[in-house]
PDB file of N, CA and C in Angstrom:
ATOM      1  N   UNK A   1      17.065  -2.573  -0.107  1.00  0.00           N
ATOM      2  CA  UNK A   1      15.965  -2.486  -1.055  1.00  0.00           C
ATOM      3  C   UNK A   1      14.968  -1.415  -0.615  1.00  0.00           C
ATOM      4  N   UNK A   2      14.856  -1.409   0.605  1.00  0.00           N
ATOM      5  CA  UNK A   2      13.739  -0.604   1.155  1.00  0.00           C
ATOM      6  C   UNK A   2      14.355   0.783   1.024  1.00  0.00           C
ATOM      7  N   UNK A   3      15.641   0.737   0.904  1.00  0.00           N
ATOM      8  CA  UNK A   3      16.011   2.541   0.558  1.00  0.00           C
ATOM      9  C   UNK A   3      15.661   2.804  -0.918  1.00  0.00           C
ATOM     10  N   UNK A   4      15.810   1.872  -1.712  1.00  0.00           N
ATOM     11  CA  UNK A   4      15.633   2.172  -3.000  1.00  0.00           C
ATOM     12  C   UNK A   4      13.970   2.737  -3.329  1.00  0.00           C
ATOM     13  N   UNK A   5      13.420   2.089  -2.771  1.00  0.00           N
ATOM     14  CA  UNK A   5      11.929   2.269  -2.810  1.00  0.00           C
ATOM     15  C   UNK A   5      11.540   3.797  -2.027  1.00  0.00           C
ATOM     16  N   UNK A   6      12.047   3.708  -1.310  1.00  0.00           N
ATOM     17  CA  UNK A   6      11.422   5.436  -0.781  1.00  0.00           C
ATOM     18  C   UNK A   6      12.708   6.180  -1.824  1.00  0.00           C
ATOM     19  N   UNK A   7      13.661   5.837  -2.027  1.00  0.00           N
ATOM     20  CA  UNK A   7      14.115   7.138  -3.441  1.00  0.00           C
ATOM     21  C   UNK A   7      13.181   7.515  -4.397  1.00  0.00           C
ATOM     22  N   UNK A   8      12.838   5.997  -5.164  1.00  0.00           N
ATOM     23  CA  UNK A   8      11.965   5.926  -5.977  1.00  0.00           C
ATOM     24  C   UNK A   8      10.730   6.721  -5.862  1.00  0.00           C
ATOM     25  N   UNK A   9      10.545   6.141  -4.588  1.00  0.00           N
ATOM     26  CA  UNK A   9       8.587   7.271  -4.618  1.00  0.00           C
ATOM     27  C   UNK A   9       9.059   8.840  -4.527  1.00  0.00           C
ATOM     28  N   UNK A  10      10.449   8.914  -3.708  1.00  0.00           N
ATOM     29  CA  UNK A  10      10.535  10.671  -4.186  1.00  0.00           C
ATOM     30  C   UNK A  10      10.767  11.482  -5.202  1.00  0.00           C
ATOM     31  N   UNK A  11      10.780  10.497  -6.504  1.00  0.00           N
ATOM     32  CA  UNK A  11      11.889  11.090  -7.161  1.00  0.00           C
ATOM     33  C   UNK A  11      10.368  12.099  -8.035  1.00  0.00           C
ATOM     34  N   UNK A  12      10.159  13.206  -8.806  1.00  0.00           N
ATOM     35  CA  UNK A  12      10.065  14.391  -9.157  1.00  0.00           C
ATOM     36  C   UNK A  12       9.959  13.697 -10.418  1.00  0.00           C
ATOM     37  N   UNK A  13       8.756  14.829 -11.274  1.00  0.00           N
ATOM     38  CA  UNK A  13       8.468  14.358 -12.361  1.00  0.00           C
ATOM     39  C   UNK A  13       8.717  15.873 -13.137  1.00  0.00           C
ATOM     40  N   UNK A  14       8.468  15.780 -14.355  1.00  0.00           N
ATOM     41  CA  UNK A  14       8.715  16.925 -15.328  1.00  0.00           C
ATOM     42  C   UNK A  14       7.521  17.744 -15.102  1.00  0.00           C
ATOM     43  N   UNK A  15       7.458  18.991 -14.651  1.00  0.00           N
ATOM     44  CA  UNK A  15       6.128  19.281 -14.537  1.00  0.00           C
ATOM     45  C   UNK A  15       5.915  19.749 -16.082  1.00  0.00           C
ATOM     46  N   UNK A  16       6.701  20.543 -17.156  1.00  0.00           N
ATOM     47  CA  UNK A  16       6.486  21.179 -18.472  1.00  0.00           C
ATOM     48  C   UNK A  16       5.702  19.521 -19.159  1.00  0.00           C
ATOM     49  N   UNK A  17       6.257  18.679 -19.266  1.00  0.00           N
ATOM     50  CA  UNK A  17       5.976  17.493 -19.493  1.00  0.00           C
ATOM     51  C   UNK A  17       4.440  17.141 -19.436  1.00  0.00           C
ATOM     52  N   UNK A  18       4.076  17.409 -18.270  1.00  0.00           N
ATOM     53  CA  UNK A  18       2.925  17.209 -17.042  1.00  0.00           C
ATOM     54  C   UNK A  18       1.682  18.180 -17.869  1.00  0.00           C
ATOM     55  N   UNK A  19       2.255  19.531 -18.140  1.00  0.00           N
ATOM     56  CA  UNK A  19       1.629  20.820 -18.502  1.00  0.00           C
ATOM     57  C   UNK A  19       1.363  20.232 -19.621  1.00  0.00           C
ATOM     58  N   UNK A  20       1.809  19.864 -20.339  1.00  0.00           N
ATOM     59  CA  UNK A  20       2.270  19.754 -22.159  1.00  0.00           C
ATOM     60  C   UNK A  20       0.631  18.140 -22.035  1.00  0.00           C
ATOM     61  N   UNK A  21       1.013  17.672 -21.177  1.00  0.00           N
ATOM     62  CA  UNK A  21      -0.391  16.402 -21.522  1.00  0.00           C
ATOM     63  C   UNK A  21      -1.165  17.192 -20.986  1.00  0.00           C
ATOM     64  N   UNK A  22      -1.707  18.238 -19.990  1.00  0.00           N
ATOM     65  CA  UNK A  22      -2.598  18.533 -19.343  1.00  0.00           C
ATOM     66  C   UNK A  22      -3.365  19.924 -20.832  1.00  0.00           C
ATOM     67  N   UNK A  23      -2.569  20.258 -21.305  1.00  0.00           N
ATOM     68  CA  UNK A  23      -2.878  21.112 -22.442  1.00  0.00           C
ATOM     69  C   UNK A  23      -3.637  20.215 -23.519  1.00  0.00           C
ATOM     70  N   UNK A  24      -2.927  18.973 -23.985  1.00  0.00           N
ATOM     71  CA  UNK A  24      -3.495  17.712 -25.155  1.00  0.00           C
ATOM     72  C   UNK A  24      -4.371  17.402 -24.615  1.00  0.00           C
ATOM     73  N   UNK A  25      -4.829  16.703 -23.473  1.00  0.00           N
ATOM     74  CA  UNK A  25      -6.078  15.608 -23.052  1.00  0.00           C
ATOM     75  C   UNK A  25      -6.812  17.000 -22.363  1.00  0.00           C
ATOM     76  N   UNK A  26      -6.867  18.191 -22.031  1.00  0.00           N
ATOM     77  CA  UNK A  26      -7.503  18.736 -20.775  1.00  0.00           C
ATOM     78  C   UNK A  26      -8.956  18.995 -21.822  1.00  0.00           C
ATOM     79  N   UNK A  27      -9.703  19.274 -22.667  1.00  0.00           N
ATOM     80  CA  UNK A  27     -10.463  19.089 -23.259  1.00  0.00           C
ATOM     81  C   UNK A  27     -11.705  18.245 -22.837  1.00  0.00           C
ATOM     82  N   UNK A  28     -10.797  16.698 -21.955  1.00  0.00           N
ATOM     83  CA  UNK A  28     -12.063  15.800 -21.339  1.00  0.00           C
ATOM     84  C   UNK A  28     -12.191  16.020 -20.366  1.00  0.00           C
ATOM     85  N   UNK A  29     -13.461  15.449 -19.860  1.00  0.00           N
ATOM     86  CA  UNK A  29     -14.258  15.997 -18.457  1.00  0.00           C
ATOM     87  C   UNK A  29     -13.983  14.738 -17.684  1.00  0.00           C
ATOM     88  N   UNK A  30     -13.451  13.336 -18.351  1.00  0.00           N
ATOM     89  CA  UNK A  30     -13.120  12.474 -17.320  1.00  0.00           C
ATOM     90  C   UNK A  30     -11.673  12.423 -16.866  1.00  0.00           C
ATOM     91  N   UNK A  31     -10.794  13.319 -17.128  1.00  0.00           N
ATOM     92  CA  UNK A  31      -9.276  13.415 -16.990  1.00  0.00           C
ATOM     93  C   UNK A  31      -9.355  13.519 -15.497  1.00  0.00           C
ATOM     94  N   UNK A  32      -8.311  12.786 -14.802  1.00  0.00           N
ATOM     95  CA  UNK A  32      -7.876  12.811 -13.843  1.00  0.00           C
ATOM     96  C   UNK A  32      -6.553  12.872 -13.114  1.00  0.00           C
ATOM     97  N   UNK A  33      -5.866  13.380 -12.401  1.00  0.00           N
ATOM     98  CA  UNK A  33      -4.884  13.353 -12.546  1.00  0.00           C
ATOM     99  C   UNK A  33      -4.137  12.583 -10.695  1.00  0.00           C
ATOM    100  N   UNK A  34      -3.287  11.906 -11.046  1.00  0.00           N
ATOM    101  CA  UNK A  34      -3.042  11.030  -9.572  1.00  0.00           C
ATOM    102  C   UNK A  34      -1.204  10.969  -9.072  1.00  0.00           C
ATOM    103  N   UNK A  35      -0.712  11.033  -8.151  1.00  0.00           N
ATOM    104  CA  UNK A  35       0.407  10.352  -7.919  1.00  0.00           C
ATOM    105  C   UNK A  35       0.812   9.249  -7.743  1.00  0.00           C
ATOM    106  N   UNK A  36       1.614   8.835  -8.659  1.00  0.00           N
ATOM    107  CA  UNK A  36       1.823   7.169  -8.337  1.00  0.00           C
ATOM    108  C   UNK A  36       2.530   6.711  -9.278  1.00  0.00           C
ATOM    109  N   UNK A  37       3.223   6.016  -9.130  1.00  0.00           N
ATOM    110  CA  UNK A  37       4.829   5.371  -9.915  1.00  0.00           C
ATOM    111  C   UNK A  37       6.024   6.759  -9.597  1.00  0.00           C
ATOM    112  N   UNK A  38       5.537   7.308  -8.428  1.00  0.00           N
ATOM    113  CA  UNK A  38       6.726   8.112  -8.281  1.00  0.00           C
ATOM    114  C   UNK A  38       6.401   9.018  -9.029  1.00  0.00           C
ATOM    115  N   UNK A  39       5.682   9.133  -9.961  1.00  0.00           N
ATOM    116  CA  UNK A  39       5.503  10.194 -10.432  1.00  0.00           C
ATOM    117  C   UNK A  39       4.313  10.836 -10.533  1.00  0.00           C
ATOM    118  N   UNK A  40       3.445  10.870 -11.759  1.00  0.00           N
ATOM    119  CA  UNK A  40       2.234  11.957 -11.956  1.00  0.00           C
ATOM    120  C   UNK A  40       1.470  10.861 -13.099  1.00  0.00           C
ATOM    121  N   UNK A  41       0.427  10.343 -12.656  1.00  0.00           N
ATOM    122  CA  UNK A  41      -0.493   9.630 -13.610  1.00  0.00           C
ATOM    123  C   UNK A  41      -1.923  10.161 -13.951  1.00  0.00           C
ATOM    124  N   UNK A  42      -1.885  10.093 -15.285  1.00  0.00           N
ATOM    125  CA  UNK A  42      -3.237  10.589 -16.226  1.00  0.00           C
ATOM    126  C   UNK A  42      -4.032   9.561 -16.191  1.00  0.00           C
ATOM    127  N   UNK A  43      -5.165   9.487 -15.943  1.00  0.00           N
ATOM    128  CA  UNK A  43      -6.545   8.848 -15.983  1.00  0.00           C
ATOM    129  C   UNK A  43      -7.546   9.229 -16.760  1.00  0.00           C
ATOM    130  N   UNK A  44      -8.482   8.303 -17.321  1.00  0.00           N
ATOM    131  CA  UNK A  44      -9.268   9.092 -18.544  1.00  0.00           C
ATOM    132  C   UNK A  44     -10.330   7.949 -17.882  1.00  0.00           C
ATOM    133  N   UNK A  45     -11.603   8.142 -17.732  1.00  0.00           N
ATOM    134  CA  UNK A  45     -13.073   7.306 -17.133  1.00  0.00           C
ATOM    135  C   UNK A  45     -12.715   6.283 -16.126  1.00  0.00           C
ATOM    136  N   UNK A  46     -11.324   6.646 -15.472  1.00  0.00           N
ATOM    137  CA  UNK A  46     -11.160   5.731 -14.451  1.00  0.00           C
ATOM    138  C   UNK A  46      -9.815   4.866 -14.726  1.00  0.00           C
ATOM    139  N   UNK A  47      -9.325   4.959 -15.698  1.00  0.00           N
ATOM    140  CA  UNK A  47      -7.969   3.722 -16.230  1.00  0.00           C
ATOM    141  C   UNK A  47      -7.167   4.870 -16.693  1.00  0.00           C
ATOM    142  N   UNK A  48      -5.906   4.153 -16.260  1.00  0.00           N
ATOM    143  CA  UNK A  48      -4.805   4.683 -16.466  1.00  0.00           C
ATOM    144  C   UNK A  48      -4.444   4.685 -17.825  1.00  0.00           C
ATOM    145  N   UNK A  49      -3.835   6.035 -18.060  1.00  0.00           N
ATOM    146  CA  UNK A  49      -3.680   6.187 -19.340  1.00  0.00           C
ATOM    147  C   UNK A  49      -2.459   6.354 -19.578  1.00  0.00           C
ATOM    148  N   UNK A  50      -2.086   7.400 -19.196  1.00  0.00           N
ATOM    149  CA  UNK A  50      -0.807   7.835 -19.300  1.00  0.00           C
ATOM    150  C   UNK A  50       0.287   8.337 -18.170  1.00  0.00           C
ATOM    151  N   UNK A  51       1.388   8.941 -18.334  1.00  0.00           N
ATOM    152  CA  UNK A  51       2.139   9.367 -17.098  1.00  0.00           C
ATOM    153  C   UNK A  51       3.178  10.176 -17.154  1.00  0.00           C
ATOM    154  N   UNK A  52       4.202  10.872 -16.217  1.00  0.00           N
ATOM    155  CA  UNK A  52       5.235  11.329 -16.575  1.00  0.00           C
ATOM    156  C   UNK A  52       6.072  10.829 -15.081  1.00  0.00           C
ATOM    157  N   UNK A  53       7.225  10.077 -15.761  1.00  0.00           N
ATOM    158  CA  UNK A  53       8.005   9.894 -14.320  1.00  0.00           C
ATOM    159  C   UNK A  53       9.628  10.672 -14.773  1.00  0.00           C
ATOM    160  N   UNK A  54       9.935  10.819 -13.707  1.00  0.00           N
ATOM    161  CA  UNK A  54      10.742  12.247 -14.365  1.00  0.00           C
ATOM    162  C   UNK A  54      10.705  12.965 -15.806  1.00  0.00           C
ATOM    163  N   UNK A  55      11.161  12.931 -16.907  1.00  0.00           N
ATOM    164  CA  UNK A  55      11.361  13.375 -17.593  1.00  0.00           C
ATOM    165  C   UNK A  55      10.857  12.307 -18.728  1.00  0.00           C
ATOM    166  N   UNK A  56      10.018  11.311 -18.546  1.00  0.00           N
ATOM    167  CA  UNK A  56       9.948  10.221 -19.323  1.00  0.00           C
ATOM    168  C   UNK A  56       8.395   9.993 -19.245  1.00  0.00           C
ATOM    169  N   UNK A  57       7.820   9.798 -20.360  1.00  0.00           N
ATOM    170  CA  UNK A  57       5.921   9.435 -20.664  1.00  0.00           C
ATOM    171  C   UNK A  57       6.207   7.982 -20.578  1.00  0.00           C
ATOM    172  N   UNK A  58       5.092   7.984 -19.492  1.00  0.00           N
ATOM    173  CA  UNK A  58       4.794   6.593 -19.626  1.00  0.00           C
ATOM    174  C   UNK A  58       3.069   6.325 -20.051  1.00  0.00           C
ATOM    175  N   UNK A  59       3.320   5.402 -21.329  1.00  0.00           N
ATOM    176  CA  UNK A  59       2.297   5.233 -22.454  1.00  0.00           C
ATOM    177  C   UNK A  59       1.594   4.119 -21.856  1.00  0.00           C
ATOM    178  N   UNK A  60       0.290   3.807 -21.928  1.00  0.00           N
ATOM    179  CA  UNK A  60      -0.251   2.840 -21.913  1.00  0.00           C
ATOM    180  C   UNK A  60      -1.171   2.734 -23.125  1.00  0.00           C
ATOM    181  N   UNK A  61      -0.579   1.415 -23.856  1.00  0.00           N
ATOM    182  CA  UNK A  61      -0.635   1.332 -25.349  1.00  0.00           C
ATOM    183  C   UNK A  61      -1.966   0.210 -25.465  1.00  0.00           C
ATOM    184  N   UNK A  62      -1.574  -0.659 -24.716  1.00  0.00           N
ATOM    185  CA  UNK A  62      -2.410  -1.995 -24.941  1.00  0.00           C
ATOM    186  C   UNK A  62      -1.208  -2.994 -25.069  1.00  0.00           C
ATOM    187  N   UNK A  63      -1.659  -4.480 -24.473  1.00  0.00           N
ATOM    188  CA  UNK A  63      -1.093  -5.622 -24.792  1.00  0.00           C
ATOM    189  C   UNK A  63      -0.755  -5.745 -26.552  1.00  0.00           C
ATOM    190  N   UNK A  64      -1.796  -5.383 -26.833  1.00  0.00           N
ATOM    191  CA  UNK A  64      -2.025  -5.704 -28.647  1.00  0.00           C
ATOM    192  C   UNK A  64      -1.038  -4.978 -29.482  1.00  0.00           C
ATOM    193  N   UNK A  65      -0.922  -3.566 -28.393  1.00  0.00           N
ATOM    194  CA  UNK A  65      -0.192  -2.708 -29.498  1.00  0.00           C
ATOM    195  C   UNK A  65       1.339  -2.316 -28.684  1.00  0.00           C
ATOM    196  N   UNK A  66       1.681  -3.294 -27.692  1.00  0.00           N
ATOM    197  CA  UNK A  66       2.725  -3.219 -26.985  1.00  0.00           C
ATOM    198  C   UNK A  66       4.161  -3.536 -28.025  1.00  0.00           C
ATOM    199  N   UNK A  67       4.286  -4.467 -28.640  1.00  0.00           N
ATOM    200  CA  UNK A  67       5.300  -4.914 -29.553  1.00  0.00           C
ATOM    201  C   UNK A  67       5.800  -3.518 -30.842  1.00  0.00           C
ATOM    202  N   UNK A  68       4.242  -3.210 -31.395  1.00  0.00           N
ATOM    203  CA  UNK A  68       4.289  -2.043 -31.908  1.00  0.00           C
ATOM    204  C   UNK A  68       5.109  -0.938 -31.718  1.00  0.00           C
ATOM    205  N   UNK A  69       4.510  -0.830 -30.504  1.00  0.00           N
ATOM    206  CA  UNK A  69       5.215   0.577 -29.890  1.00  0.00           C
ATOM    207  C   UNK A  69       6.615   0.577 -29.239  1.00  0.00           C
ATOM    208  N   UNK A  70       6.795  -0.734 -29.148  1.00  0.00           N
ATOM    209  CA  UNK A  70       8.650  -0.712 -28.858  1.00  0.00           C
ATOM    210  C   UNK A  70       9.535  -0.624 -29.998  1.00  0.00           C
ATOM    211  N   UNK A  71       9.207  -0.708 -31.176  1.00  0.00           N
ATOM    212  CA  UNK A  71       9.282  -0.705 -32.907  1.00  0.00           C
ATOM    213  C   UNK A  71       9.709   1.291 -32.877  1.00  0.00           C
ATOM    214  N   UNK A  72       9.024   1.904 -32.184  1.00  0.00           N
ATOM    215  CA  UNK A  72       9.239   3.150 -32.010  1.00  0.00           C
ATOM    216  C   UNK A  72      10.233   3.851 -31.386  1.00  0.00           C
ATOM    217  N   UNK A  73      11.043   4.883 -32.372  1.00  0.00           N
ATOM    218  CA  UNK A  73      12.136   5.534 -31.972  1.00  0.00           C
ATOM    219  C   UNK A  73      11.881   5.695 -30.431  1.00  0.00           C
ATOM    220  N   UNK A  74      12.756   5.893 -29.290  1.00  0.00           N
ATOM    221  CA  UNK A  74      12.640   6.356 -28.553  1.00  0.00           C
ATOM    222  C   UNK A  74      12.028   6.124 -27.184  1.00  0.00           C
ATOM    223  N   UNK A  75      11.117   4.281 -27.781  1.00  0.00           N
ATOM    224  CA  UNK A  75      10.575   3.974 -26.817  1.00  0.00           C
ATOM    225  C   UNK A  75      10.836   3.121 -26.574  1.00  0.00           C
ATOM    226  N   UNK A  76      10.568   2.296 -24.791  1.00  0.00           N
ATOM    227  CA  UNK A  76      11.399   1.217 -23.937  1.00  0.00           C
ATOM    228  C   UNK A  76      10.398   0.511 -23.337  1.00  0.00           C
ATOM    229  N   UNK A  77      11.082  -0.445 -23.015  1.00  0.00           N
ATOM    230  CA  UNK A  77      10.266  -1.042 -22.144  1.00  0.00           C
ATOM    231  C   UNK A  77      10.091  -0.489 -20.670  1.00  0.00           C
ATOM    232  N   UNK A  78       8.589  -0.676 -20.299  1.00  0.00           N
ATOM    233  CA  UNK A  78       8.243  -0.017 -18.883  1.00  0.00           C
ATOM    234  C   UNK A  78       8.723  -1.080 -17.983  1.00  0.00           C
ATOM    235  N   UNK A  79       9.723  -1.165 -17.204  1.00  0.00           N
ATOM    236  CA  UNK A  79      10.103  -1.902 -16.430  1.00  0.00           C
ATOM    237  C   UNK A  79      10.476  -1.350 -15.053  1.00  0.00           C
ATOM    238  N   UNK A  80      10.143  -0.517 -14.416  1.00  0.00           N
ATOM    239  CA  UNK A  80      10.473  -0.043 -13.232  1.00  0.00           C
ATOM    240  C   UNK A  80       9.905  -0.742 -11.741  1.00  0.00           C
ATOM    241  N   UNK A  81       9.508  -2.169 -11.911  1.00  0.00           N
ATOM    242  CA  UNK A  81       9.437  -2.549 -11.059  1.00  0.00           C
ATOM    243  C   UNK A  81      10.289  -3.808 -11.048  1.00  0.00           C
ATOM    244  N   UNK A  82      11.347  -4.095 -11.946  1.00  0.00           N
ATOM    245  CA  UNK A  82      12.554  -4.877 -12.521  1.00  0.00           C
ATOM    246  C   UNK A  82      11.712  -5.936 -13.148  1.00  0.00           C
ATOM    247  N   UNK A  83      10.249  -5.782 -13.640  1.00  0.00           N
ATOM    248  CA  UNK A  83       9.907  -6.569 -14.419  1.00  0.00           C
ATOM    249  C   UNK A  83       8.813  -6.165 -15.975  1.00  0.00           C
ATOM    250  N   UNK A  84       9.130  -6.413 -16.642  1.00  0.00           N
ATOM    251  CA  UNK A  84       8.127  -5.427 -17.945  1.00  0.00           C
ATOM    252  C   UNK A  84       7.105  -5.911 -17.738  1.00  0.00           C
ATOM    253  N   UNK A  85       6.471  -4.370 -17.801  1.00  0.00           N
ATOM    254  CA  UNK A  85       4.512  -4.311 -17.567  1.00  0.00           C
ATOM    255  C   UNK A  85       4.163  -4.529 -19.198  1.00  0.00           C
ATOM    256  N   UNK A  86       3.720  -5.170 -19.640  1.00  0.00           N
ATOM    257  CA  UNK A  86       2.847  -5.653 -20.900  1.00  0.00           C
ATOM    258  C   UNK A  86       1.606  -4.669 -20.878  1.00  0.00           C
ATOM    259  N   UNK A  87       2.273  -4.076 -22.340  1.00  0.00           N
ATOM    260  CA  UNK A  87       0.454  -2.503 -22.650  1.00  0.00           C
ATOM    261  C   UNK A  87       1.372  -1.747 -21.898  1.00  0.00           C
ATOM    262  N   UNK A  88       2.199  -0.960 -21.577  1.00  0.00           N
ATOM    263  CA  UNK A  88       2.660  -0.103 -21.187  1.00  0.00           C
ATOM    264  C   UNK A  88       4.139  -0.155 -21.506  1.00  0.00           C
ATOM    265  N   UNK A  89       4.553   1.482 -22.250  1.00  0.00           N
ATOM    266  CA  UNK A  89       6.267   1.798 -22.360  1.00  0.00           C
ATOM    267  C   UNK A  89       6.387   2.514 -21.993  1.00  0.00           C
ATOM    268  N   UNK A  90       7.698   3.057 -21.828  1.00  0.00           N
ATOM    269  CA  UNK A  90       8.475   4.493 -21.635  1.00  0.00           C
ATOM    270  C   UNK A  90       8.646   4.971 -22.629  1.00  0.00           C
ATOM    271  N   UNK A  91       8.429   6.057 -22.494  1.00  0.00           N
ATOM    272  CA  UNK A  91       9.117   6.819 -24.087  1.00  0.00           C
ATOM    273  C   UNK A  91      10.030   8.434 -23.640  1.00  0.00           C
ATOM    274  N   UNK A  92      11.112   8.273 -24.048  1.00  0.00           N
ATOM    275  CA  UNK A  92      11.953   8.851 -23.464  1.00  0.00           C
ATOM    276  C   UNK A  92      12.160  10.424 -24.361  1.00  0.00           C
ATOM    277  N   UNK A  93      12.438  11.473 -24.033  1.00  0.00           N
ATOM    278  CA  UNK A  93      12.347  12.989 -23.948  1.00  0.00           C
ATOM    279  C   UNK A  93      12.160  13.235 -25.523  1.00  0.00           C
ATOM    280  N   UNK A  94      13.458  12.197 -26.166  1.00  0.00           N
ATOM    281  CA  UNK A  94      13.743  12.793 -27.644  1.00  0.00           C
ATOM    282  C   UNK A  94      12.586  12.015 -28.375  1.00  0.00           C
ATOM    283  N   UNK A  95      11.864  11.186 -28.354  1.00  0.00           N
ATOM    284  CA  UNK A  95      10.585  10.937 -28.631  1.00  0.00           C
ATOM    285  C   UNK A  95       9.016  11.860 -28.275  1.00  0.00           C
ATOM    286  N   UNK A  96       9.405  12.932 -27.464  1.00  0.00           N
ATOM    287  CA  UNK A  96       7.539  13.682 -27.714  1.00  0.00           C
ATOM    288  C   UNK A  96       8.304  14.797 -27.786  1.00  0.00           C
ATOM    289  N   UNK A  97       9.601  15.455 -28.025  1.00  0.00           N
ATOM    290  CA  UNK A  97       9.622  16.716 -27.846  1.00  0.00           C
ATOM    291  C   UNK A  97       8.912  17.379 -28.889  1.00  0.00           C
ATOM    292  N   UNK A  98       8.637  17.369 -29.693  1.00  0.00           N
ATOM    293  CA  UNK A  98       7.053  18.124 -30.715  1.00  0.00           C
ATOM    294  C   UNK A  98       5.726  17.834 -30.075  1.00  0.00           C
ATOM    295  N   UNK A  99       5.095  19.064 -29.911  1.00  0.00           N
ATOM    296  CA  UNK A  99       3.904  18.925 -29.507  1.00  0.00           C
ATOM    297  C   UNK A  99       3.062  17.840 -30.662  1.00  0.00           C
ATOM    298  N   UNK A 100       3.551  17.747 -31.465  1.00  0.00           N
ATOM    299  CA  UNK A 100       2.822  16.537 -32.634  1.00  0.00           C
ATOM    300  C   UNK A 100       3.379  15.146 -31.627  1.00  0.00           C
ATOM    301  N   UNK A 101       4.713  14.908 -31.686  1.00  0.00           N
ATOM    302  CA  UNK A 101       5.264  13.694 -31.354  1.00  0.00           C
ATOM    303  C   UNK A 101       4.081  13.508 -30.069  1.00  0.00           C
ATOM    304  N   UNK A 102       3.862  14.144 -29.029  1.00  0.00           N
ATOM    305  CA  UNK A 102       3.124  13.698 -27.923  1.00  0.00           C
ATOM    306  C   UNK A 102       1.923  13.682 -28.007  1.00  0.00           C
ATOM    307  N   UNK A 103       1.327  14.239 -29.096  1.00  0.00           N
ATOM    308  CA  UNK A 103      -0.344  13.799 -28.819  1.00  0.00           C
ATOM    309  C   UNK A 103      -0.708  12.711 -30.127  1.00  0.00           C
ATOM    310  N   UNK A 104       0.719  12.266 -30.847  1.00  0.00           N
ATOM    311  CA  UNK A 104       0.151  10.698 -31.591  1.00  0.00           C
ATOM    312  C   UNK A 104       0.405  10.115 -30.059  1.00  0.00           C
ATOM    313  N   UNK A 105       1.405   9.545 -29.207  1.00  0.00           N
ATOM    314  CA  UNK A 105       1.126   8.835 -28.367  1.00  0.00           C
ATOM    315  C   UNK A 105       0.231   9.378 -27.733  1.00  0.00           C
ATOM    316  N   UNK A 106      -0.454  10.099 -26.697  1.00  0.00           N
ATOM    317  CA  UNK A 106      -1.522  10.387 -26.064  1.00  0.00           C
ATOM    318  C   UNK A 106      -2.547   9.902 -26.643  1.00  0.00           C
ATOM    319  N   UNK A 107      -2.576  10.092 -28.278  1.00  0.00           N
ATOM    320  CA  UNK A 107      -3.875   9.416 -28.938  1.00  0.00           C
ATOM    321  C   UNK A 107      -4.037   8.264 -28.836  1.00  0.00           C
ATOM    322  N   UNK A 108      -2.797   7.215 -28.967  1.00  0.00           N
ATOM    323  CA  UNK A 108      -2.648   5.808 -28.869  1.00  0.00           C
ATOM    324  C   UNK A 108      -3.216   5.307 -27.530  1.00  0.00           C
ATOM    325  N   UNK A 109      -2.616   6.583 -26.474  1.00  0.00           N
ATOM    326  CA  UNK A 109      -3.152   6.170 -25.215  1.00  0.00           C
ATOM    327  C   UNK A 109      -4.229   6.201 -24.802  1.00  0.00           C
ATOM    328  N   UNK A 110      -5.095   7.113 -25.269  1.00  0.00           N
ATOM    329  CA  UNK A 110      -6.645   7.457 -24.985  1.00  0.00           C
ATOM    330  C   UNK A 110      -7.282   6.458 -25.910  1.00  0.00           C
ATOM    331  N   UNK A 111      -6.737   5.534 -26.964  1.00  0.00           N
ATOM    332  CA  UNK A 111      -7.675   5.075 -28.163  1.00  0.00           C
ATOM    333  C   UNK A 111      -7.507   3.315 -27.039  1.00  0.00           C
ATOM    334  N   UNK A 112      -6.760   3.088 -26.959  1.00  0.00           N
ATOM    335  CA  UNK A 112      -6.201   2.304 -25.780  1.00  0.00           C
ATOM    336  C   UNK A 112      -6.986   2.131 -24.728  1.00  0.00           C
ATOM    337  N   UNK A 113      -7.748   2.973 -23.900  1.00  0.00           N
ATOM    338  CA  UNK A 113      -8.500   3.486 -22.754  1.00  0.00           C
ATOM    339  C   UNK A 113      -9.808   3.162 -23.111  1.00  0.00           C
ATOM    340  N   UNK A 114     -10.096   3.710 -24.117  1.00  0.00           N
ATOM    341  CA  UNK A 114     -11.516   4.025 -24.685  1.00  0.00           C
ATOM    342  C   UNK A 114     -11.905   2.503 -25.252  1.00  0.00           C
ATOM    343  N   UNK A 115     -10.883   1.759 -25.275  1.00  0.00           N
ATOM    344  CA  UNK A 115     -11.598   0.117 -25.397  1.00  0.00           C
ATOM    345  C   UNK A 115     -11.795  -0.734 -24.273  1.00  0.00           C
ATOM    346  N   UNK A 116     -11.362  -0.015 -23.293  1.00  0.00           N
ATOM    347  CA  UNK A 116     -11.832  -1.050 -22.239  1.00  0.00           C
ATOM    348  C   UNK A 116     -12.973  -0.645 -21.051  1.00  0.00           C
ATOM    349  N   UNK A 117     -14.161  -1.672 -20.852  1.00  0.00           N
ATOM    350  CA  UNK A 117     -14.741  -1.449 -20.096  1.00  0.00           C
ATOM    351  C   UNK A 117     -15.386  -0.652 -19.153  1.00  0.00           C
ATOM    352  N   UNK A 118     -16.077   0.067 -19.398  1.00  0.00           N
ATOM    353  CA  UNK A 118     -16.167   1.257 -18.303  1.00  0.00           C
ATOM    354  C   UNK A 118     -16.181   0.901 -16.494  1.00  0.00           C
ATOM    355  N   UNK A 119     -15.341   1.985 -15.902  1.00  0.00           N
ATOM    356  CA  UNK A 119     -15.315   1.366 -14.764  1.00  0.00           C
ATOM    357  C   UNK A 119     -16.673   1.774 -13.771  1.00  0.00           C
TER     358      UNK A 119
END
């Protein structure tokens, strides 16, 4: 198990992917950007927003709008810790390849963000 876990933290994220949200959200002054899930995580006033783990966005939708968004071409359940995170999916390549397709989710994700609590 413990080999699986250091694969995991090495594994490489999409940087065009990476570029492509840093172009949509870079506009805000609270964007942040972090390593973690192995990959590359977006932050917006402190909460996680969004992500790219290899080649795959990971959305943070909301509990509310979690069911929703699995209803969506292309998107999965976030389960990479062998258990599904609730408010958060995967959404896999053939789902944002239009710069449209990725900033309705980014929007979902920032509209998502922007309801909870300031940290």
């Amino acid at each position: 198990m413990q080999a699986a876990l250091l694969g995991f933290a090495a594994m490489a994220y999409d940087e065009g992917l990476a570029q492509r949200i840093r172009e949509t959200l870079g506009g805000r002054s609270d964007l942040v950007e972090k390593r973690m899930f192995g990959g590359l995580a977006f932050t917006v006033s402190g909460h996680m927003c969004c992500g790219v783990l290899g080649e795959t966005l990971m959305a943070r939708v909301g509990p509310d709008q979690h069911a929703t968004a699995l209803k969506e071409p292309h998107a999965r359940e976030m389960d990479f810790t062998g258990k599904a995170m609730k408010g958060f999916v995967y959404v896999d390549p053939e789902g944002i390849e239009t710069d449209c397709d990725l900033r309705v989710w980014l929007e979902r994700c920032a509209a998502f963000v922007a309801s909870l609590p300031p940290k």
